[in-house]
Protein backbone atom coordinates (compact mmCIF):
# COMPACT_ATOMS: atom_id res chain seq x y z
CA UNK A 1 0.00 0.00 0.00
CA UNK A 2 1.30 3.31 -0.64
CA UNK A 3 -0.21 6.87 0.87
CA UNK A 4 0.45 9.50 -1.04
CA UNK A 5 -0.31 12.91 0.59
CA UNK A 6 0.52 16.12 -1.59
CA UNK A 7 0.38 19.63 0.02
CA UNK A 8 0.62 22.66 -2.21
CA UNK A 9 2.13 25.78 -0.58
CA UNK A 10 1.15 29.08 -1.43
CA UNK A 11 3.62 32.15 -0.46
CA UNK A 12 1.33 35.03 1.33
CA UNK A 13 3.12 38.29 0.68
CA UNK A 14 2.91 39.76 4.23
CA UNK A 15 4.14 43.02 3.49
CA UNK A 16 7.42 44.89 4.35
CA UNK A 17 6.05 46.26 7.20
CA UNK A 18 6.37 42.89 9.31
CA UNK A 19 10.49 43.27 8.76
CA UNK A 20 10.33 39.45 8.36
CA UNK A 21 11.19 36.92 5.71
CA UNK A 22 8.08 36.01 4.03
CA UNK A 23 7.05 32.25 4.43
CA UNK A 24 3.76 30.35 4.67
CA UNK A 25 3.78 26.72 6.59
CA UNK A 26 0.70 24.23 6.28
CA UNK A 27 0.24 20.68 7.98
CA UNK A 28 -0.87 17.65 7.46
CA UNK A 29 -1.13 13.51 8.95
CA UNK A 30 -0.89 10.43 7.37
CA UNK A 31 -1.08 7.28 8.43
CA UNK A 32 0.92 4.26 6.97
CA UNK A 33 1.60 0.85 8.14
CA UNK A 34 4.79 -0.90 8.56
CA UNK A 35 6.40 -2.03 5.22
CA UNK A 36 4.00 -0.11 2.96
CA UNK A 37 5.51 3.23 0.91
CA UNK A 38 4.27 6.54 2.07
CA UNK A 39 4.27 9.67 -0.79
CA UNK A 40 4.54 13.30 0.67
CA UNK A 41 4.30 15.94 -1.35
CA UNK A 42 5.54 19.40 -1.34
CA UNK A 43 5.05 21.84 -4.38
CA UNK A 44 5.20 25.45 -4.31
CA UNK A 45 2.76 27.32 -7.06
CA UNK A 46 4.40 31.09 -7.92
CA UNK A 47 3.46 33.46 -10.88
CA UNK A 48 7.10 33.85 -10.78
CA UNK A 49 9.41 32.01 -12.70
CA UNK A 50 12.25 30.99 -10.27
CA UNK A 51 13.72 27.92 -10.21
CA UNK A 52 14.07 26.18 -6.56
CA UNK A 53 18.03 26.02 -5.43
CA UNK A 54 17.15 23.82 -2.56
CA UNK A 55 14.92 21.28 -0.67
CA UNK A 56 15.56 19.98 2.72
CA UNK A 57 13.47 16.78 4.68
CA UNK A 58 14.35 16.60 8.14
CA UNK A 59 12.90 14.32 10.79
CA UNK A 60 11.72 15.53 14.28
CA UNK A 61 10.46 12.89 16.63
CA UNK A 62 9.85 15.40 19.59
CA UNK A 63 10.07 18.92 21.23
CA UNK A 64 13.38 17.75 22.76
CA UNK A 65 14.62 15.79 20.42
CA UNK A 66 17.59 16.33 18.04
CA UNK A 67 16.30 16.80 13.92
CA UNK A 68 17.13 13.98 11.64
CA UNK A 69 17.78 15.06 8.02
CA UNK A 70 16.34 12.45 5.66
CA UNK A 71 16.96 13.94 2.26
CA UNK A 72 18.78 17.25 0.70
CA UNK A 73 18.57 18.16 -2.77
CA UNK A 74 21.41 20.86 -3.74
CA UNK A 75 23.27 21.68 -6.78
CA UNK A 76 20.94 19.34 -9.10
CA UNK A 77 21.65 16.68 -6.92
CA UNK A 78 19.56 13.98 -4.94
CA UNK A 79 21.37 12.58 -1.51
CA UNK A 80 19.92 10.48 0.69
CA UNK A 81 21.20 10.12 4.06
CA UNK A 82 21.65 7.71 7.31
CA UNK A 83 19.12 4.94 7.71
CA UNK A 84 16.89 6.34 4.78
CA UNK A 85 19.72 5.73 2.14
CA UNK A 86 18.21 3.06 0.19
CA UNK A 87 14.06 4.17 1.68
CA UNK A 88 13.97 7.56 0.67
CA UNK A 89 13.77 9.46 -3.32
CA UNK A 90 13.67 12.96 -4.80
CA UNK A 91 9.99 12.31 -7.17
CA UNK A 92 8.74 15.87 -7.48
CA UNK A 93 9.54 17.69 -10.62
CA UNK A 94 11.86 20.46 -9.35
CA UNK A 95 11.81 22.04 -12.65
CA UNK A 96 8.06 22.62 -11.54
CA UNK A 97 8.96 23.37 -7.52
CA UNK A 98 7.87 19.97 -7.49
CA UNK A 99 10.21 18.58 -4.31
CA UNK A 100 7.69 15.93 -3.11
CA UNK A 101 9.27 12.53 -1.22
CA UNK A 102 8.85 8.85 -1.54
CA UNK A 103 9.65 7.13 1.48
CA UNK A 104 9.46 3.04 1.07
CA UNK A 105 9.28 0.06 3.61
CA UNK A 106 8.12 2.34 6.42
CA UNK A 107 8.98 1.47 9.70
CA UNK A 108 8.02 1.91 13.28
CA UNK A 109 10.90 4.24 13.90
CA UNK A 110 9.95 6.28 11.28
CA UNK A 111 7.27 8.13 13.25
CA UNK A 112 7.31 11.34 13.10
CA UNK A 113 7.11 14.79 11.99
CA UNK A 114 8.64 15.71 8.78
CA UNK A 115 9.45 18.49 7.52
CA UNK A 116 9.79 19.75 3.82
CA UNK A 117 11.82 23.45 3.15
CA UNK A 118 11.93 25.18 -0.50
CA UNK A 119 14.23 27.60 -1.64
CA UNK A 120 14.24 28.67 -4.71
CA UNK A 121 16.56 31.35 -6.81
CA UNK A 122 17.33 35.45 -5.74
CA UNK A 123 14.56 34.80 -2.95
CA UNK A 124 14.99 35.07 0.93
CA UNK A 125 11.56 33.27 1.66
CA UNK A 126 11.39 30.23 3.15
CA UNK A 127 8.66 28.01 1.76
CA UNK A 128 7.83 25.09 4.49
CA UNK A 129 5.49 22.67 5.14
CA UNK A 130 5.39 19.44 7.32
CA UNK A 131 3.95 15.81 7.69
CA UNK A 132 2.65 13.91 10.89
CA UNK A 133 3.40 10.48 9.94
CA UNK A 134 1.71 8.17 12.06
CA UNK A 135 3.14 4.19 11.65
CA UNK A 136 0.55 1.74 12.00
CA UNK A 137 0.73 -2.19 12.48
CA UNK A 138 2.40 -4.29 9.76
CA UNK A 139 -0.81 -6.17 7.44
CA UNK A 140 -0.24 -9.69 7.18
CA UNK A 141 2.06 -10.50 3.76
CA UNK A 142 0.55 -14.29 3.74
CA UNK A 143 -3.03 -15.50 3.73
CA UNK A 144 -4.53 -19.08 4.22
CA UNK A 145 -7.72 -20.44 2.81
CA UNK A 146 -9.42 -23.54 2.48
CA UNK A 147 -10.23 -24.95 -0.79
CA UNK A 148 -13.41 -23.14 -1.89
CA UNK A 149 -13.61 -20.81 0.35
CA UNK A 150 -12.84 -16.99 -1.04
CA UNK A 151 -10.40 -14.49 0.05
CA UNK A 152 -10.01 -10.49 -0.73
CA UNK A 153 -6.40 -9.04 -1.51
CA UNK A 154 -6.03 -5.13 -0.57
CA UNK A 155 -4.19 -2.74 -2.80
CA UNK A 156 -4.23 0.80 -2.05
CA UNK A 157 -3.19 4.34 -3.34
CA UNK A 158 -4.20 7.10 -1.34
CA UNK A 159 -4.12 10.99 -2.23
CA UNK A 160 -5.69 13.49 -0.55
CA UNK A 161 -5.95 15.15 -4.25
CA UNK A 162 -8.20 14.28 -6.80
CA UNK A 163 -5.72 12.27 -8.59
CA UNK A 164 -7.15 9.23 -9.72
CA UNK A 165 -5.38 5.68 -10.22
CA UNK A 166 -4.05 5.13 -13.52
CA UNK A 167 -3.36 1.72 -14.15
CA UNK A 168 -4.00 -1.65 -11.73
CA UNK A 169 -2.24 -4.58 -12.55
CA UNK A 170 -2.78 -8.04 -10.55
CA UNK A 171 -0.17 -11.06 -11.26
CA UNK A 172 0.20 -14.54 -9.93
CA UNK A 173 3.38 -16.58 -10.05
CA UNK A 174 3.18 -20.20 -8.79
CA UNK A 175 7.47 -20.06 -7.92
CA UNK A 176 10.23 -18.47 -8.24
CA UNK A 177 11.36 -19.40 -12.17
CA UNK A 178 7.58 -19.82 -13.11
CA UNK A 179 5.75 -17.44 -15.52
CA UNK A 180 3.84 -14.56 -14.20
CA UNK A 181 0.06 -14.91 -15.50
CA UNK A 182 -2.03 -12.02 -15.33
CA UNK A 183 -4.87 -12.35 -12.59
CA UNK A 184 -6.74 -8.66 -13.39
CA UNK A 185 -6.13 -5.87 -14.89
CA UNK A 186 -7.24 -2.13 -15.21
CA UNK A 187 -6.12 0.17 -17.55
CA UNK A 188 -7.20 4.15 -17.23
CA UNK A 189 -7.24 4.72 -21.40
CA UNK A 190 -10.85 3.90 -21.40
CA UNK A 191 -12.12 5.02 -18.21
CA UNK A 192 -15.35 7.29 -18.42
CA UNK A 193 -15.59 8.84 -14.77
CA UNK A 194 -19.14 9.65 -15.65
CA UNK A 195 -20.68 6.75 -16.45
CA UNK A 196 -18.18 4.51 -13.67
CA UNK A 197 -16.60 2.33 -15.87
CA UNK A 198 -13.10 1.11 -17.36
CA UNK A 199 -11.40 -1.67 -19.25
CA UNK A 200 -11.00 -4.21 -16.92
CA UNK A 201 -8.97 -7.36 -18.06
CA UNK A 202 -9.95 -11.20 -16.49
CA UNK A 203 -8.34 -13.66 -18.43
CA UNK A 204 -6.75 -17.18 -17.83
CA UNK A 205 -7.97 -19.87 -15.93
CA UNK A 206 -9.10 -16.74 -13.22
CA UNK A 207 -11.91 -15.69 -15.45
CA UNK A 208 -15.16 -15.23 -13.66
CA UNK A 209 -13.47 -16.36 -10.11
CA UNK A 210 -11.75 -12.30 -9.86
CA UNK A 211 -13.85 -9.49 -9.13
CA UNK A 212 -13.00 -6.02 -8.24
CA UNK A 213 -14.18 -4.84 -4.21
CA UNK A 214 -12.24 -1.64 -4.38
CA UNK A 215 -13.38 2.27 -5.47
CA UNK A 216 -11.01 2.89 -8.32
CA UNK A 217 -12.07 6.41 -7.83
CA UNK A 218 -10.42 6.23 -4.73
CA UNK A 219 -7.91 4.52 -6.06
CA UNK A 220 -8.42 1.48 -4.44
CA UNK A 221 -7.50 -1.64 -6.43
CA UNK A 222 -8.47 -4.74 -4.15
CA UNK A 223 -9.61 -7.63 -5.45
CA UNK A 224 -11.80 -10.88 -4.34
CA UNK A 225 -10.73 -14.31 -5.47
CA UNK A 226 -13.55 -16.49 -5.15
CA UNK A 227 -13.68 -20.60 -5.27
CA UNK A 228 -9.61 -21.16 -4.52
CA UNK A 229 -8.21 -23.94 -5.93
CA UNK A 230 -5.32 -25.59 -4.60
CA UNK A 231 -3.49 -24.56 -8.01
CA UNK A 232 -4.09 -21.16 -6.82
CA UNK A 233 -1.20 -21.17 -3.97
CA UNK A 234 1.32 -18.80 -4.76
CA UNK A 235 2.63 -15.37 -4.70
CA UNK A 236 0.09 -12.76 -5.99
CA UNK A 237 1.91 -9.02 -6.73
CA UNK A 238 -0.44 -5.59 -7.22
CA UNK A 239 1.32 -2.61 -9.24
CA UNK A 240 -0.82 0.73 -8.92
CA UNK A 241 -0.06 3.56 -10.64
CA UNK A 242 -0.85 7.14 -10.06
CA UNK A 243 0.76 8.67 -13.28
CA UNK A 244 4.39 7.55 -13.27
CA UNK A 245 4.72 6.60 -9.50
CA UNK A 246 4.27 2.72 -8.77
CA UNK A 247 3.38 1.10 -5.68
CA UNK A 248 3.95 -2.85 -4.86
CA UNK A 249 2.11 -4.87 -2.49
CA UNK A 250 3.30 -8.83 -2.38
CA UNK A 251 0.52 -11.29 -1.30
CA UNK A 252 1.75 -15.18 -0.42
CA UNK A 253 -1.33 -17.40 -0.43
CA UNK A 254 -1.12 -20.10 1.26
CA UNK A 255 -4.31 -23.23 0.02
CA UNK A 256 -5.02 -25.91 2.54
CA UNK A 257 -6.79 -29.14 0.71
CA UNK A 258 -10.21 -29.44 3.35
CA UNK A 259 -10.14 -33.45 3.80
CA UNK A 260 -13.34 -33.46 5.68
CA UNK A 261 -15.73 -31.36 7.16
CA UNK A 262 -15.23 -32.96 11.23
CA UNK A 263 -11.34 -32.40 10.86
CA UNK A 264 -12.14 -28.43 9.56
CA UNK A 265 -14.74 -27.83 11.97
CA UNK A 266 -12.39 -29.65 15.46
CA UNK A 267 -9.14 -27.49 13.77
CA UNK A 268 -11.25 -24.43 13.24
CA UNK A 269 -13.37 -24.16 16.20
CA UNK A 270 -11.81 -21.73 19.11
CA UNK A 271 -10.98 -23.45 22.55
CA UNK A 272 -13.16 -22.17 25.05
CA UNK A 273 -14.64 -22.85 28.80
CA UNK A 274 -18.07 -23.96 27.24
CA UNK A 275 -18.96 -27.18 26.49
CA UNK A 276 -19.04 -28.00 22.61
CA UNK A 277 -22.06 -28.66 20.75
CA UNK A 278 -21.97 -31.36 18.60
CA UNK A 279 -23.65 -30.77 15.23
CA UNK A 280 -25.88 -33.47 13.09
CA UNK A 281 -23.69 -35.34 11.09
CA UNK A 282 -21.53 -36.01 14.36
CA UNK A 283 -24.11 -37.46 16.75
CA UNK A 284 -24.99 -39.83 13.84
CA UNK A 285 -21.29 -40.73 13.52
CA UNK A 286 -21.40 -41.37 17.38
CA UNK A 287 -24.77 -43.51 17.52
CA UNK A 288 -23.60 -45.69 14.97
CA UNK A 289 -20.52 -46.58 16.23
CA UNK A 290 -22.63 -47.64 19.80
CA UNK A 291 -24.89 -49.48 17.85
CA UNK A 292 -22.62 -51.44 15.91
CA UNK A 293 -20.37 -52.04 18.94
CA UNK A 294 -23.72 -53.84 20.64
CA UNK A 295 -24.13 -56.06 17.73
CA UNK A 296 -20.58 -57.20 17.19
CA UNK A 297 -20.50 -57.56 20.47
CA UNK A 298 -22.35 -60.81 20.94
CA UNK A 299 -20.63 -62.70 17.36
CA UNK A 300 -16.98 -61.54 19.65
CA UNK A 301 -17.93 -63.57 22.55
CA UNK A 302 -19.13 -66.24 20.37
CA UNK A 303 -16.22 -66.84 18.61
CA UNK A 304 -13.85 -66.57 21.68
CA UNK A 305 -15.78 -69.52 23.30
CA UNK A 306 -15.71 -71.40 19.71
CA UNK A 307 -12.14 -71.32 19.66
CA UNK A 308 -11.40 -72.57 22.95
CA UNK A 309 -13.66 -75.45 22.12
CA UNK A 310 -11.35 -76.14 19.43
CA UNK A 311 -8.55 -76.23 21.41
CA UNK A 312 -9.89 -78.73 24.00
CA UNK A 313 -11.11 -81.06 21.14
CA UNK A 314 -7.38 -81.00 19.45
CA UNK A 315 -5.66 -81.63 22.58
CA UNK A 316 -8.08 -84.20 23.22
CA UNK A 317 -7.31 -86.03 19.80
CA UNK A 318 -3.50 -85.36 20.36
CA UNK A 319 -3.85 -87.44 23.83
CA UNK A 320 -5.66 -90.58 22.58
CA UNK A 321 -2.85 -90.79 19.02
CA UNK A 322 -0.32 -90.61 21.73
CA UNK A 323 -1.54 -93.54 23.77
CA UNK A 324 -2.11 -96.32 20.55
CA UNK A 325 1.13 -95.17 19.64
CA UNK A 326 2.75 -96.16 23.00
CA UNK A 327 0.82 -99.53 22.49
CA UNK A 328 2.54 -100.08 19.15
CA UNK A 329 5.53 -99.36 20.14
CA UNK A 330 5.98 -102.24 22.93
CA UNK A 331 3.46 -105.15 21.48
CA UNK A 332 4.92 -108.48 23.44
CA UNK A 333 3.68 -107.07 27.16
CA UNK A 334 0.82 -108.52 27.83
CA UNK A 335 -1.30 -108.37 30.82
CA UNK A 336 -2.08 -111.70 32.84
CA UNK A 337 -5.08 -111.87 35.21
CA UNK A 338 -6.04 -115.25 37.85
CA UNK A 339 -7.97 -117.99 35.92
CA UNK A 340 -10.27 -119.72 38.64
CA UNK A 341 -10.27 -123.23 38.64
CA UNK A 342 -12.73 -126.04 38.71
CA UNK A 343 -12.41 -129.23 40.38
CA UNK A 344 -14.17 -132.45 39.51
CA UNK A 345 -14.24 -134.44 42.90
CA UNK A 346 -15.68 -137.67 40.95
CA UNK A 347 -14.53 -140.62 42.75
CA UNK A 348 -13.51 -143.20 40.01
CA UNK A 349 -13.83 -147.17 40.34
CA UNK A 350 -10.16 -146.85 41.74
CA UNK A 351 -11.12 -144.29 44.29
CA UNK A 352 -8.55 -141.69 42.83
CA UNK A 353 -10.31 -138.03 42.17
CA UNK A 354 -9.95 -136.48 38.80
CA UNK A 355 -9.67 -132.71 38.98
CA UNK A 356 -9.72 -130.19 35.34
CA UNK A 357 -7.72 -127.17 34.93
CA UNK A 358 -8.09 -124.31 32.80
CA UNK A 359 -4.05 -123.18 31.07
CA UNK A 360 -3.84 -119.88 29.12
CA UNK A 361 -2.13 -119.72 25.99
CA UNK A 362 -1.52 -116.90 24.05
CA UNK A 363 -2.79 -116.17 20.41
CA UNK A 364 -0.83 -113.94 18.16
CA UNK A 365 -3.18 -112.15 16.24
CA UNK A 366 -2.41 -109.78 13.31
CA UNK A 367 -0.13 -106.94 14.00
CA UNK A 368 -2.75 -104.43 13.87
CA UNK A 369 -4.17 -105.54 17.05
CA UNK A 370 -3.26 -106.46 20.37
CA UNK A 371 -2.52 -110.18 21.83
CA UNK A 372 -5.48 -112.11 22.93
CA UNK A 373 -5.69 -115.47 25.38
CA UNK A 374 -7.19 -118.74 24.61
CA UNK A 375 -7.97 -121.31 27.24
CA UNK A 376 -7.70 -124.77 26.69
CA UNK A 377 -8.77 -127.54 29.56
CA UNK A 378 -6.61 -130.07 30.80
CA UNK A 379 -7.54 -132.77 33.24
CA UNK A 380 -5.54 -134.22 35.84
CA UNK A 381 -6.02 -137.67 37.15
């Protein structure tokens, strides 16, 4: 943004009678924030043809304190001095008592008064004027936006004459080595004050997404970009003209892609004491994760208990395989058990007693099974 203030100082011939030099001095505020260019002007309008010899800026920043020059022109020469070196330029048209001052990238120690003295050629009158610059807080130099969402860009050129902006240019570069495309343009060649309007220029892939929120008649070029898209990140730069002086503003825009609208609205939301409010789509979010949970729920427990059933059953099988394979591996034990016996107490003719026993013999079967026992009687006399 750049403030351009222009003062024009009229001599008032006060007569000889005052025994003074003759010299008029008017006043004036402006207010400019940090980094932005402020323009003050100081032109003396005479009947008479004299050239101006001199032009002094100083810097006061209080009763007390000690003046800081800022800028002397002398001799057809320009010089800067101290801290405004590289900040501060000669614009006016001296040719035309023109010895108004551009200072750039204003900052907070630049408050002040300033004062602007004109001398020009065979005269002994002093003409002076001054400038209450008041600094103000630096505007942010980077915006973020959401995808969709819209955003306005300020651009300013203030006069407190009726000087009207001449040309408004808007460009967009996506990095440093990529090619500037133009985002909107104004051009003061067909502007018709009367009926309010200009050639305005919306081009590109920015056409019908641009539109202009500013007063051009008060030279105010801002702009609203409207439906971002995340191809849109990048460094936007405004030129404004007012005739041949140019002021800059640098915009970095900065597009965040919106993944979903509960992640916006947790990020987004301020943190404060009271409780938050949960909104539609969240409380269905919540009840369906509670009823699902109850229904699952039920098929968990199930299939906990069917797996440990599984387990029981394997180690079950596991238990019997190893027993018949102990039993094949050690075939010739076999168990023996007591066979009663019977006795036959049948007296013969001899008067001897015949008794029968029972013997156990064992059968070899196939190997696939185990030993069995046969019994066979055998009678004793």
């Amino acid at each position: 943004m750049l403030c351009l203030l222009k003062l024009i100082v009229i001599p008032a011939i006060l007569g000889d009678s005052w025994g003074l030099a003759d010299m008029t001095v008017s006043s004036s505020e402006l207010r400019v924030h940090v980094g932005d260019s402020a323009f003050m002007g100081c032109v003396v309008q005479s009947t008479e043809e004299k050239r101006v010899v001199k032009v002094d800026w100083t810097l006061s920043k209080g009763e007390n304190a000690e003046n800081e020059y800022v800028l002397y022109y002398y001799s057809n020469l320009s010089v800067p001095t101290g801290r405004f070196q590289n900040r501060s330029h000669l614009v006016g048209d001296i040719l035309r008592n023109d010895g108004s001052l551009l200072l750039q990238n204003v900052q907070e120690a630049d408050q002040g008064t300033y004062t602007c003295e004109v001398r020009r050629k065979s005269e002994s009158m002093v003409f002076k004027m001054s400038v209450q610059l008041h600094v103000l807080p630096e505007e942010p130099k980077e915006l973020t936006v959401h995808v969709g969402d819209s955003t306005p860009m300020g651009c300013f050129f203030q006069s407190t004459k009726k000087n009207h902006v001449t040309k408004v240019d808007w460009m967009f570069s996506s990095g440093n080595h990529a090619k500037e495309e133009v985002v909107w343009r104004y051009d003061f060649n067909s502007y018709d004050y009367n009926e309010r309007s200009g050639y305005f220029q919306n081009q590109g892939r920015f056409r019908n997404r641009v539109n202009l929120v500013g007063d051009i008649s008060r030279n105010d070029g801002s702009i609203m970009l409207q439906t971002v898209k995340e191809s849109d990140q990048g460094v936007y730069t405004c030129h404004i003209y007012l005739g041949k002086l140019e002021s800059r503003k640098t915009i970095v825009l900065h597009v965040i892609q919106e993944t979903s609208q509960m992640s916006i609205s947790t990020t987004s939301r301020p943190k404060t004491n009271q409780p938050m409010i949960l909104d539609g789509n969240q409380l269905v979010i919540i009840v369906g994760i509670l009823c699902a949970t109850f229904l699952l729920l039920p098929v968990l427990i199930l299939i906990v208990k069917k797996t440990q059933w599984n387990k029981s059953s394997v180690n079950s099988t596991l238990s019997l395989k190893s027993l018949e394979s102990k039993e094949k591996a050690n075939p010739e034990k076999h168990v023996y058990s007591s066979i009663t016996t019977w006795e036959r107490m049948d007296e013969g003719p001899s008067g001897q007693s015949e008794a029968t026993y029972m013997t156990m013999h064992p059968v070899w079967p196939s190997s696939s099974k185990a030993p069995s026992l046969a019994l066979s009687p055998v009678r004793s006399k």
